[in-house]
PDB file of N, CA and C in Angstrom:
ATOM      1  N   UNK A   1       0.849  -1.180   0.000  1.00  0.00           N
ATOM      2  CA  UNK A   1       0.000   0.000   0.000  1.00  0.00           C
ATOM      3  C   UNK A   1       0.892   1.239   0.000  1.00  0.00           C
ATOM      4  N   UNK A   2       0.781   2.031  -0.745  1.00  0.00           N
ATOM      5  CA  UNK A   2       1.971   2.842  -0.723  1.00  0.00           C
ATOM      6  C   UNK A   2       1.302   4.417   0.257  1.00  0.00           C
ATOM      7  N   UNK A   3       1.928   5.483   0.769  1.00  0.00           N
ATOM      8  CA  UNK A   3       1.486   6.481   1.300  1.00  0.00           C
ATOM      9  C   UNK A   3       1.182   7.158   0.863  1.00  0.00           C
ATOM     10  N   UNK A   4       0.350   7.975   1.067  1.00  0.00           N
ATOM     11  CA  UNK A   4      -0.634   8.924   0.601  1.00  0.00           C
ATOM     12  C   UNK A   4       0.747  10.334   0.382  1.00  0.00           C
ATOM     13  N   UNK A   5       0.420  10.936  -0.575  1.00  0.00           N
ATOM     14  CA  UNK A   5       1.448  11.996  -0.799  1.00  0.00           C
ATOM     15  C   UNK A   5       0.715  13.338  -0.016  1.00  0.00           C
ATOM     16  N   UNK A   6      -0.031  13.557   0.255  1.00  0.00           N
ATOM     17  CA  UNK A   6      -0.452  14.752   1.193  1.00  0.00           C
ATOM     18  C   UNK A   6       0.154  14.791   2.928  1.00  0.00           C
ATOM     19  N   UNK A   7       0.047  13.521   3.262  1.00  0.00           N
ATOM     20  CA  UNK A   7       0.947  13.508   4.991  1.00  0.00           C
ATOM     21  C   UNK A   7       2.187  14.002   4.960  1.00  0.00           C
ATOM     22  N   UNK A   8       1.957  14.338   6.639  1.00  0.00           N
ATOM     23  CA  UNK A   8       4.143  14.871   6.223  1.00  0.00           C
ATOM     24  C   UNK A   8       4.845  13.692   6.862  1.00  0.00           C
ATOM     25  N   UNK A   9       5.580  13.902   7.755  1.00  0.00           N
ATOM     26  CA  UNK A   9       6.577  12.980   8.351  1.00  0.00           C
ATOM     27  C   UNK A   9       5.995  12.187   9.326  1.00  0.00           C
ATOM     28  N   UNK A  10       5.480  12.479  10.289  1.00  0.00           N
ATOM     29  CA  UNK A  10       4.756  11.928  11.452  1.00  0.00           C
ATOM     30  C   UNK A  10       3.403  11.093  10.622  1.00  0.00           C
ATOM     31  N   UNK A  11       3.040  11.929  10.020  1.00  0.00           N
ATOM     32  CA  UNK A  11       1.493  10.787   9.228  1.00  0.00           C
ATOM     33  C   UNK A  11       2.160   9.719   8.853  1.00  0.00           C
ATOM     34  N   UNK A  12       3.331  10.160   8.103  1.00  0.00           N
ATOM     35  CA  UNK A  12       4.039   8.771   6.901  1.00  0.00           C
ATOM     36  C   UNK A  12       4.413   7.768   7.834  1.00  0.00           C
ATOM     37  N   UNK A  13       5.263   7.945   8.976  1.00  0.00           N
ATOM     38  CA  UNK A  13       5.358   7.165   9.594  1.00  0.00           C
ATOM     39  C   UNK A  13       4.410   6.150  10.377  1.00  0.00           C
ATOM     40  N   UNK A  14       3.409   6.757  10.479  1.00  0.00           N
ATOM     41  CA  UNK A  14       2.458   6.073  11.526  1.00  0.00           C
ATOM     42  C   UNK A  14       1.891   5.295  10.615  1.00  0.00           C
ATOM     43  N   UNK A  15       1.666   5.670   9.341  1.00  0.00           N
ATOM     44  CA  UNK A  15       0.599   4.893   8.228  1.00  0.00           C
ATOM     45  C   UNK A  15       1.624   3.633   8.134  1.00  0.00           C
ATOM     46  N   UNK A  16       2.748   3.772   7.980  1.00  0.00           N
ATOM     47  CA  UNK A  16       4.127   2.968   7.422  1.00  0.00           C
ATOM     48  C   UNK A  16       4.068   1.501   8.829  1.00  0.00           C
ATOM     49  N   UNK A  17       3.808   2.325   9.976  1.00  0.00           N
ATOM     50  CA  UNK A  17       4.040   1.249  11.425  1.00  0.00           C
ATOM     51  C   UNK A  17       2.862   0.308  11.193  1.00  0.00           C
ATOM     52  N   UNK A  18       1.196   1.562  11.085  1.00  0.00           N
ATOM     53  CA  UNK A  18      -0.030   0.771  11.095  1.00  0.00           C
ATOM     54  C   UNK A  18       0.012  -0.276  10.114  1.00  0.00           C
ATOM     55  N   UNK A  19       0.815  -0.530   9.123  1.00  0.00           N
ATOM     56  CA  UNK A  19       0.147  -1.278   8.036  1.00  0.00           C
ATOM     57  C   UNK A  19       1.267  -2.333   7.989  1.00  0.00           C
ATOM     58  N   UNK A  20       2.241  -2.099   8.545  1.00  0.00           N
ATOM     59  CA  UNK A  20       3.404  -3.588   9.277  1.00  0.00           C
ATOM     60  C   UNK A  20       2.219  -4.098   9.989  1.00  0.00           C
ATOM     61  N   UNK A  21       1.749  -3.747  10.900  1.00  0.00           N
ATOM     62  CA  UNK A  21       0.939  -4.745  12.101  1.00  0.00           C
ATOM     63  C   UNK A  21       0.072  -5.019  11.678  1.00  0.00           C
ATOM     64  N   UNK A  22      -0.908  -4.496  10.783  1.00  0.00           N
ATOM     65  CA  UNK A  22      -1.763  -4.908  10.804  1.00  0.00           C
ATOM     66  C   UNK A  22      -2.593  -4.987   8.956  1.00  0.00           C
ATOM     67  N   UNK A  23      -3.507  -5.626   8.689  1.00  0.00           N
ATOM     68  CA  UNK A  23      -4.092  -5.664   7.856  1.00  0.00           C
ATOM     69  C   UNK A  23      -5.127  -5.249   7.334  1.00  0.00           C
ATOM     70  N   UNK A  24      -4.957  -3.810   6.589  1.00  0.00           N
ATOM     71  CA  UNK A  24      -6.143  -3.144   6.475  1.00  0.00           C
ATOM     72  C   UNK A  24      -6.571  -3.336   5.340  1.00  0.00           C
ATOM     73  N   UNK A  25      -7.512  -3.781   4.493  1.00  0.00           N
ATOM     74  CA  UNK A  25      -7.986  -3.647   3.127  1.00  0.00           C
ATOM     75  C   UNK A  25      -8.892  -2.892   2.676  1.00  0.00           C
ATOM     76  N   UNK A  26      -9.916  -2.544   3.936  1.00  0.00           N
ATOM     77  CA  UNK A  26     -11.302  -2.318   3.231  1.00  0.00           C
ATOM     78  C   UNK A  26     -10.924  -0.511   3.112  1.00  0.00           C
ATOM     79  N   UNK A  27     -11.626  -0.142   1.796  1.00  0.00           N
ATOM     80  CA  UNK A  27     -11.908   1.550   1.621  1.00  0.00           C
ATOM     81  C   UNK A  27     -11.806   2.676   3.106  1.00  0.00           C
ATOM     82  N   UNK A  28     -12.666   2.063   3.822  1.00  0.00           N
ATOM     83  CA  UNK A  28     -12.946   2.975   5.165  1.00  0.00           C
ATOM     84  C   UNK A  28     -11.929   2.880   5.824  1.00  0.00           C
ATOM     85  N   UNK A  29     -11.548   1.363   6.058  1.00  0.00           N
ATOM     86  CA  UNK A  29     -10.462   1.476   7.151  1.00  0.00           C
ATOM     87  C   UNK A  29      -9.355   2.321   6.498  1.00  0.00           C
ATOM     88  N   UNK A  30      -8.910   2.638   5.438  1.00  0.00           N
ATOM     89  CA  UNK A  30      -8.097   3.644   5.107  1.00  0.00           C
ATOM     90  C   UNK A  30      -7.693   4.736   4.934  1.00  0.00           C
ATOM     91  N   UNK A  31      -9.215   4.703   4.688  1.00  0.00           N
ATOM     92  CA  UNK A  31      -9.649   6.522   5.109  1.00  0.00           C
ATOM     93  C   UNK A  31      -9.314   6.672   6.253  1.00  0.00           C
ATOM     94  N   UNK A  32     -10.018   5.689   7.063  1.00  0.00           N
ATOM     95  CA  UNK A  32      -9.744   6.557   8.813  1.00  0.00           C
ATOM     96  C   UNK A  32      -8.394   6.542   9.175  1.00  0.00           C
ATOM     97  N   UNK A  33      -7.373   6.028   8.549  1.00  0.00           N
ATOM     98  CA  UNK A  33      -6.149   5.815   8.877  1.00  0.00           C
ATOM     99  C   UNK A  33      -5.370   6.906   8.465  1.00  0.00           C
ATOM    100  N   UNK A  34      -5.839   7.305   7.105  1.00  0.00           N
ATOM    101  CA  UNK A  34      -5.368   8.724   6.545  1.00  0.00           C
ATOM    102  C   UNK A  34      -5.858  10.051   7.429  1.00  0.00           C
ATOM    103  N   UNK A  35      -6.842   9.692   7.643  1.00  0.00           N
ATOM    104  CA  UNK A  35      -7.527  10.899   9.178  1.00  0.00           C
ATOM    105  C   UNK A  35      -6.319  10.993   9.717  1.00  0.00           C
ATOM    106  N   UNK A  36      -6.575   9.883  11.099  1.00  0.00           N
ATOM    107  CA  UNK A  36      -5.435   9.729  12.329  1.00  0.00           C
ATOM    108  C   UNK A  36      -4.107  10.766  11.938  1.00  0.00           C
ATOM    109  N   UNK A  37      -3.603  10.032  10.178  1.00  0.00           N
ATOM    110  CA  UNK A  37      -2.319  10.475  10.080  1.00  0.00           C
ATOM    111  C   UNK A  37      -2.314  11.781   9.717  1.00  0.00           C
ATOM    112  N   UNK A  38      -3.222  12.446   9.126  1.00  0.00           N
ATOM    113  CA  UNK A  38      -3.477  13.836   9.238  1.00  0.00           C
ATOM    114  C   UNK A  38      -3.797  14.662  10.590  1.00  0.00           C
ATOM    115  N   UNK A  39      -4.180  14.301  11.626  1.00  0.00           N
ATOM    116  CA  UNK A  39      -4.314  14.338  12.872  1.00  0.00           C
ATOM    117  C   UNK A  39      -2.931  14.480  13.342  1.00  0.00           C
ATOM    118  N   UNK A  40      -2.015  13.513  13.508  1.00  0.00           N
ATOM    119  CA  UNK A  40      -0.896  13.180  13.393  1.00  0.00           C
ATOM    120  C   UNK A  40       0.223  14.713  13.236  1.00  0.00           C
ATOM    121  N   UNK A  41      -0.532  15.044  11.399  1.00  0.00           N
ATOM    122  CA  UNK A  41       0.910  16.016  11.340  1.00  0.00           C
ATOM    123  C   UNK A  41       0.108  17.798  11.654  1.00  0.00           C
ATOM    124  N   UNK A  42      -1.178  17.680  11.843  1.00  0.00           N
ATOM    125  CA  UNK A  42      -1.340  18.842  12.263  1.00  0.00           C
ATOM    126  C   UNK A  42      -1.250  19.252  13.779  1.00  0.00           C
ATOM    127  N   UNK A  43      -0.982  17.859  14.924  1.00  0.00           N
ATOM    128  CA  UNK A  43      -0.536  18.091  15.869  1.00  0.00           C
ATOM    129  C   UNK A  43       0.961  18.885  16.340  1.00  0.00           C
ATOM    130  N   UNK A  44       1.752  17.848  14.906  1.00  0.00           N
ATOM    131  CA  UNK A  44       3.229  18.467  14.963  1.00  0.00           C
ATOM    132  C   UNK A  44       3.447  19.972  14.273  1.00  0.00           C
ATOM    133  N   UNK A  45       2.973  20.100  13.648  1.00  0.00           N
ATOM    134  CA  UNK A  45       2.542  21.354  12.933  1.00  0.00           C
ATOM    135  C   UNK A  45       2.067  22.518  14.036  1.00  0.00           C
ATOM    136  N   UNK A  46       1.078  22.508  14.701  1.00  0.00           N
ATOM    137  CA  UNK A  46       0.877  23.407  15.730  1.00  0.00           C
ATOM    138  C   UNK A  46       1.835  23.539  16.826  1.00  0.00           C
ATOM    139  N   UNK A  47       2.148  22.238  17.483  1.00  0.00           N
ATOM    140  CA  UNK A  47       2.786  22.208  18.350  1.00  0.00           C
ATOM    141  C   UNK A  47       4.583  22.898  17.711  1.00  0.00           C
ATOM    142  N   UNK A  48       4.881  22.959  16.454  1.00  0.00           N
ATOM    143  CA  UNK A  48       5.984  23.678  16.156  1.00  0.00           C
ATOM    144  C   UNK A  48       5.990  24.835  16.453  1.00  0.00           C
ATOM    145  N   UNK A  49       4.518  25.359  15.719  1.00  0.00           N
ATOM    146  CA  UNK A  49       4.435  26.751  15.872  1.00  0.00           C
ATOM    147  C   UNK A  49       4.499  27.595  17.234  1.00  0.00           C
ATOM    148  N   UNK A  50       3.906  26.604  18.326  1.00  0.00           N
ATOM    149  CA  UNK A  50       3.887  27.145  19.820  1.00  0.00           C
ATOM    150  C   UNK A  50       5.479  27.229  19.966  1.00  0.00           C
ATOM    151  N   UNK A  51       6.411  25.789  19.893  1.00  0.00           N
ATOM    152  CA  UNK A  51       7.828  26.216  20.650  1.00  0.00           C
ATOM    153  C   UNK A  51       8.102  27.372  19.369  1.00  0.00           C
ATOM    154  N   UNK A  52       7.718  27.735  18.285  1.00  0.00           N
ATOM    155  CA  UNK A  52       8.329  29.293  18.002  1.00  0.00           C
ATOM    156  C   UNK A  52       7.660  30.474  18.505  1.00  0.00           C
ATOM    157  N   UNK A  53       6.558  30.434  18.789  1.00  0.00           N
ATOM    158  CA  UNK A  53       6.090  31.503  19.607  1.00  0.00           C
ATOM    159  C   UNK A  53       5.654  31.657  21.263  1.00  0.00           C
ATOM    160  N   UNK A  54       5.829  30.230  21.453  1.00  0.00           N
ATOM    161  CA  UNK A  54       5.583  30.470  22.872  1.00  0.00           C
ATOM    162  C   UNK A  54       4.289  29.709  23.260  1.00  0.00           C
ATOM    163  N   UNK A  55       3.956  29.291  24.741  1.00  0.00           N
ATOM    164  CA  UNK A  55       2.715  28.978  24.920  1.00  0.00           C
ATOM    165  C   UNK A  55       1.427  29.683  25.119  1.00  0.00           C
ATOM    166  N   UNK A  56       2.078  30.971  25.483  1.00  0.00           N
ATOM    167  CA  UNK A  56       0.943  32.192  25.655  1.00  0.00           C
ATOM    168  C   UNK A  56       1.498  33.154  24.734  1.00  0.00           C
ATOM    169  N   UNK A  57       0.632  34.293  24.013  1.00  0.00           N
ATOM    170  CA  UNK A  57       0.715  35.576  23.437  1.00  0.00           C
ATOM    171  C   UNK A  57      -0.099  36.468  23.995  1.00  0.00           C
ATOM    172  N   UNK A  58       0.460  37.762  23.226  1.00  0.00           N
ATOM    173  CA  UNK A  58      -0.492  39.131  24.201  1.00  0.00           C
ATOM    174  C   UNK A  58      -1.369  38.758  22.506  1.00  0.00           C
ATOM    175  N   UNK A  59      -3.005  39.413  22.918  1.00  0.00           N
ATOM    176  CA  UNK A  59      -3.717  39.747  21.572  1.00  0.00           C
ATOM    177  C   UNK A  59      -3.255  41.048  21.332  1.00  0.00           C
ATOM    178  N   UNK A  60      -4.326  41.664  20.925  1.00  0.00           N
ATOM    179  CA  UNK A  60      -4.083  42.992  20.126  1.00  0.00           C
ATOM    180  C   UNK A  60      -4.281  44.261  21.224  1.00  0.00           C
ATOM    181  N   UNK A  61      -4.981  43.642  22.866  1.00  0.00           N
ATOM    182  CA  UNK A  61      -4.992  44.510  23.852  1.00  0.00           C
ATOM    183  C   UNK A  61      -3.637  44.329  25.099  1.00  0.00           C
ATOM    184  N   UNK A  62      -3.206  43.663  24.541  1.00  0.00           N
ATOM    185  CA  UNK A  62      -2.160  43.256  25.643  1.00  0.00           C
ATOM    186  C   UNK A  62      -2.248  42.291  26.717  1.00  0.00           C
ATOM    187  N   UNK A  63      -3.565  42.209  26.521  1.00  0.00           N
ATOM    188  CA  UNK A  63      -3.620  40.687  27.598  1.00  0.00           C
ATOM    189  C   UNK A  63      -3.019  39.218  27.076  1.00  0.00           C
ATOM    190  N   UNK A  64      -2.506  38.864  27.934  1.00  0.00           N
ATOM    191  CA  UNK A  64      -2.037  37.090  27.200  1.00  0.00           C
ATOM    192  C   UNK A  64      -2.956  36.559  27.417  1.00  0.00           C
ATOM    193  N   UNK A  65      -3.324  35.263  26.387  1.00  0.00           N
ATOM    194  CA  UNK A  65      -3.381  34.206  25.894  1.00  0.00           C
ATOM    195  C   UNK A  65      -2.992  33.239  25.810  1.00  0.00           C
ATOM    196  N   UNK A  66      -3.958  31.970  25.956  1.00  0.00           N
ATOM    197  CA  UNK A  66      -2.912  30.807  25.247  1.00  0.00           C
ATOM    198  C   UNK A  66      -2.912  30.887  24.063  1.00  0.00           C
ATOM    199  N   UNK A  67      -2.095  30.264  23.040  1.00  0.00           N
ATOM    200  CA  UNK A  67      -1.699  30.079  21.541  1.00  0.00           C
ATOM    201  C   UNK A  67      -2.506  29.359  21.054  1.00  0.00           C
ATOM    202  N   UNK A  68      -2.855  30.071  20.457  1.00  0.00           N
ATOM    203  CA  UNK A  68      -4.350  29.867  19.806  1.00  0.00           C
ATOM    204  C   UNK A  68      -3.892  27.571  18.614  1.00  0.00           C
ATOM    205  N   UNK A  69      -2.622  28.197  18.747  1.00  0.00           N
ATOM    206  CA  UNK A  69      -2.420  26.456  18.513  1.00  0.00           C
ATOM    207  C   UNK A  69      -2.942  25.500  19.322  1.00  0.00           C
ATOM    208  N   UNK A  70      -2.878  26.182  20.314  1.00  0.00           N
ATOM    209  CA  UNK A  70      -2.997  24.946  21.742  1.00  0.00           C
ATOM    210  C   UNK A  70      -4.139  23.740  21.423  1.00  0.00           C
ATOM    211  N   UNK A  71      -5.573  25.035  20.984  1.00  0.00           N
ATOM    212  CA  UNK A  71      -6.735  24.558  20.837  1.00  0.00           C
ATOM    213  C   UNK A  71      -6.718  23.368  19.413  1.00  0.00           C
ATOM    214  N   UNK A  72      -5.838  23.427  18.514  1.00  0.00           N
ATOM    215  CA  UNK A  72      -5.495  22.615  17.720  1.00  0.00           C
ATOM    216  C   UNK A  72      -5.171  21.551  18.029  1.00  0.00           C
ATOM    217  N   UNK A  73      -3.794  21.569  18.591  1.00  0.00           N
ATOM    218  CA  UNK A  73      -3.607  20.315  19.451  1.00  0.00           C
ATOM    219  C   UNK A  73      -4.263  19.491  20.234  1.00  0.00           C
ATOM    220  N   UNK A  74      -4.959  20.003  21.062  1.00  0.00           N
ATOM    221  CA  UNK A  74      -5.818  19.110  22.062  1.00  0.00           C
ATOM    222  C   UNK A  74      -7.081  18.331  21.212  1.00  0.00           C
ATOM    223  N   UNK A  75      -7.536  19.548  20.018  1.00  0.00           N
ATOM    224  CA  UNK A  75      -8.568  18.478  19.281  1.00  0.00           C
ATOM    225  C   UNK A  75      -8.349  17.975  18.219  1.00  0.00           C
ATOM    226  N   UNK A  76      -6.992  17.866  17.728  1.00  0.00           N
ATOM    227  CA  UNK A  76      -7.004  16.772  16.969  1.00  0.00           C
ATOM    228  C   UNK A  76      -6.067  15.282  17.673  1.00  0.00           C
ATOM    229  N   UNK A  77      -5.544  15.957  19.096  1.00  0.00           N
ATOM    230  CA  UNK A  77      -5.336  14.554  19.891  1.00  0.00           C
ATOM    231  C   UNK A  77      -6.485  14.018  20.284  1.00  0.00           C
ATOM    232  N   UNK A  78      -7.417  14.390  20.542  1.00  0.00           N
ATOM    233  CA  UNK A  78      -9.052  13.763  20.739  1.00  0.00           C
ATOM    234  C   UNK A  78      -9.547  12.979  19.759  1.00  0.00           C
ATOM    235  N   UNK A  79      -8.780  13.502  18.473  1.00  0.00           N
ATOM    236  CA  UNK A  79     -10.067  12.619  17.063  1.00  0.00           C
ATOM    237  C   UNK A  79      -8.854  12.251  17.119  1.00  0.00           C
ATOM    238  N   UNK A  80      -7.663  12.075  17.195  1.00  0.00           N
ATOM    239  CA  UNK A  80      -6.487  10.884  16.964  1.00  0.00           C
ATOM    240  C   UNK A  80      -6.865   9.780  17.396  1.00  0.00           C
ATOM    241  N   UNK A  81      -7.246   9.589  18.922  1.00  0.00           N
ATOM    242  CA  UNK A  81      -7.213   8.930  20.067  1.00  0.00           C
ATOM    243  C   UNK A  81      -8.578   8.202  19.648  1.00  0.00           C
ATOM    244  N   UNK A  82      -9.780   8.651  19.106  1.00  0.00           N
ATOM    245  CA  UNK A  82     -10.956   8.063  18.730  1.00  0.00           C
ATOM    246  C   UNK A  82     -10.582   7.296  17.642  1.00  0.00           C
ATOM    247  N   UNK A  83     -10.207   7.339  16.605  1.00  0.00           N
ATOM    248  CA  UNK A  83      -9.673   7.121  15.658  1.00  0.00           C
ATOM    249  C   UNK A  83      -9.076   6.027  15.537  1.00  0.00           C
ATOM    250  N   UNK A  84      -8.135   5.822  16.436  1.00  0.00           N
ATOM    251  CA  UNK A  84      -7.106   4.820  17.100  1.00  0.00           C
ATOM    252  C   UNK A  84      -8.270   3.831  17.435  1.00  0.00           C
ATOM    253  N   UNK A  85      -9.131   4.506  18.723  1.00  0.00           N
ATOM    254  CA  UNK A  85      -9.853   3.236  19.633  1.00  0.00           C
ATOM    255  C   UNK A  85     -10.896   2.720  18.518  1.00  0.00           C
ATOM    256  N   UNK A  86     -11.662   3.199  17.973  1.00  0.00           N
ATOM    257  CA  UNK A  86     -12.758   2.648  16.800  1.00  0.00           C
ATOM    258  C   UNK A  86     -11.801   1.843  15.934  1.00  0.00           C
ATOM    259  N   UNK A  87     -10.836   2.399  15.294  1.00  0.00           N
ATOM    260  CA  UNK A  87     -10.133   1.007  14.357  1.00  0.00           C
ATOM    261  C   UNK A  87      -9.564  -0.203  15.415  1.00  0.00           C
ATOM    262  N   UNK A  88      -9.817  -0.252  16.520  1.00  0.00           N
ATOM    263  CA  UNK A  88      -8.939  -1.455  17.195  1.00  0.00           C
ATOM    264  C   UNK A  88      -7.522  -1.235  17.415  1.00  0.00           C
ATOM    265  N   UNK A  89      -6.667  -0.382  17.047  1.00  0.00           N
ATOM    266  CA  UNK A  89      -5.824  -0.302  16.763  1.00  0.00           C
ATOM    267  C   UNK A  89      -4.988   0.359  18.206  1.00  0.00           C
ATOM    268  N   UNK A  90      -5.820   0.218  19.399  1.00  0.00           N
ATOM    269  CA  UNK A  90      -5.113   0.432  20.525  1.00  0.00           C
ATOM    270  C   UNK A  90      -4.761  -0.752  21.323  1.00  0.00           C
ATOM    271  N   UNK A  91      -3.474  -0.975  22.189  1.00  0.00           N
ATOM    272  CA  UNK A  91      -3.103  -2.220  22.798  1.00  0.00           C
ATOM    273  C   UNK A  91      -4.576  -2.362  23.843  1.00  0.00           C
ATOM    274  N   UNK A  92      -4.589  -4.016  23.636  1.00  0.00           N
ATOM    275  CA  UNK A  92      -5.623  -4.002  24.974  1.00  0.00           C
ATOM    276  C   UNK A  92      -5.020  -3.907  26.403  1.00  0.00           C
ATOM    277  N   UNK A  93      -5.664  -3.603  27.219  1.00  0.00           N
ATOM    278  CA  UNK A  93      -5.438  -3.435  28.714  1.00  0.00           C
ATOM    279  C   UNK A  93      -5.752  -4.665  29.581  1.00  0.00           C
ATOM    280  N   UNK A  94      -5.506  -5.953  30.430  1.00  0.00           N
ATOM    281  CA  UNK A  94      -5.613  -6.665  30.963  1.00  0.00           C
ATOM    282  C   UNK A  94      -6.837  -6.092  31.934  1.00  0.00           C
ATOM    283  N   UNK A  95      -8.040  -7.197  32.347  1.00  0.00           N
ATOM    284  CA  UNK A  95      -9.067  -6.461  33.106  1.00  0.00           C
ATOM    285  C   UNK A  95      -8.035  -6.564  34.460  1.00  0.00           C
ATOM    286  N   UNK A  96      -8.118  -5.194  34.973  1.00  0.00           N
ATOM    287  CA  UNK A  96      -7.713  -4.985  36.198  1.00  0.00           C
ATOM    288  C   UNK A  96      -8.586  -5.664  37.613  1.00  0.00           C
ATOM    289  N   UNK A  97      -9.541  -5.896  37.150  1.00  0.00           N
ATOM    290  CA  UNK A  97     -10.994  -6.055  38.192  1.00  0.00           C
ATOM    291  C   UNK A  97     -11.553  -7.402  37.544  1.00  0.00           C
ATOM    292  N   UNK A  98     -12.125  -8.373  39.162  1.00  0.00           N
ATOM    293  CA  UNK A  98     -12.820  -9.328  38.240  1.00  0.00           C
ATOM    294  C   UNK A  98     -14.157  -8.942  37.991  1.00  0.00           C
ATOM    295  N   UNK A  99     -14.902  -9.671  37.432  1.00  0.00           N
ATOM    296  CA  UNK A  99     -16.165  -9.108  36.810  1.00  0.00           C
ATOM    297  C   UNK A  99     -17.060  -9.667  37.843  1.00  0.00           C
ATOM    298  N   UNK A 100     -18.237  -8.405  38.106  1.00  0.00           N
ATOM    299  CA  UNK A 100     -19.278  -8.624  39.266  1.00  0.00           C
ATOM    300  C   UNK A 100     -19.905  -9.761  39.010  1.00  0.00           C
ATOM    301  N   UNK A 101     -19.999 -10.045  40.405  1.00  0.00           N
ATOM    302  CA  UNK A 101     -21.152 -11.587  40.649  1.00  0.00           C
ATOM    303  C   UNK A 101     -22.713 -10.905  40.677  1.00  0.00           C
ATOM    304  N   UNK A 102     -23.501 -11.418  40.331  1.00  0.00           N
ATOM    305  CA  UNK A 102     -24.611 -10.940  40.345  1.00  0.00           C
ATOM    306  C   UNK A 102     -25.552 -11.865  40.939  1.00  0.00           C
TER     307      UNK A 102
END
């Protein structure tokens, strides 16, 4: 399956890991994989832009702010993380707890 030419580095890679492990064929599952990895590089993408400007800015009155990246980051780690759990594609967790007697 070769990579999609629109991802940058971080997408390419992740598409490159996901598809060693695992076996995706169908239309959708690829799409959503191209999501994630777009998810992926607009995380690194914002998060560049903050270490060049900082985590807070003044606006146009002088009060600071957070970087208006921030809000980028956090929601496309949210649809990453969904993304991930709907394709299966997160390690399972051992049940910590046994299951209630009823």
């Amino acid at each position: 399956m070769k990579t999609p030419k629109t991802l940058g580095k971080a997408g390419k890679k992740f598409w490159k890991t996901v598809l060693e492990e695992f076996t995706l064929s169908d239309a959708h599952d690829l799409e959503r994989l191209q999501m994630a990895c777009s998810c992926l590089d607009s995380i690194n993408a914002a998060q560049g832009q903050i270490e060049q400007d900082g985590a807070f800015i003044a606006d146009r009155y002088g009060a600071v702010k957070e970087h208006p990246a921030g809000k980028v980051v956090r929601e496309n780690k949210v649809i990453f993380c969904r993304i991930v759990r709907e394709m299966a594609l997160d390690i399972e967790v051992p049940e910590s707890r046994l299951p209630r007697r009823y």
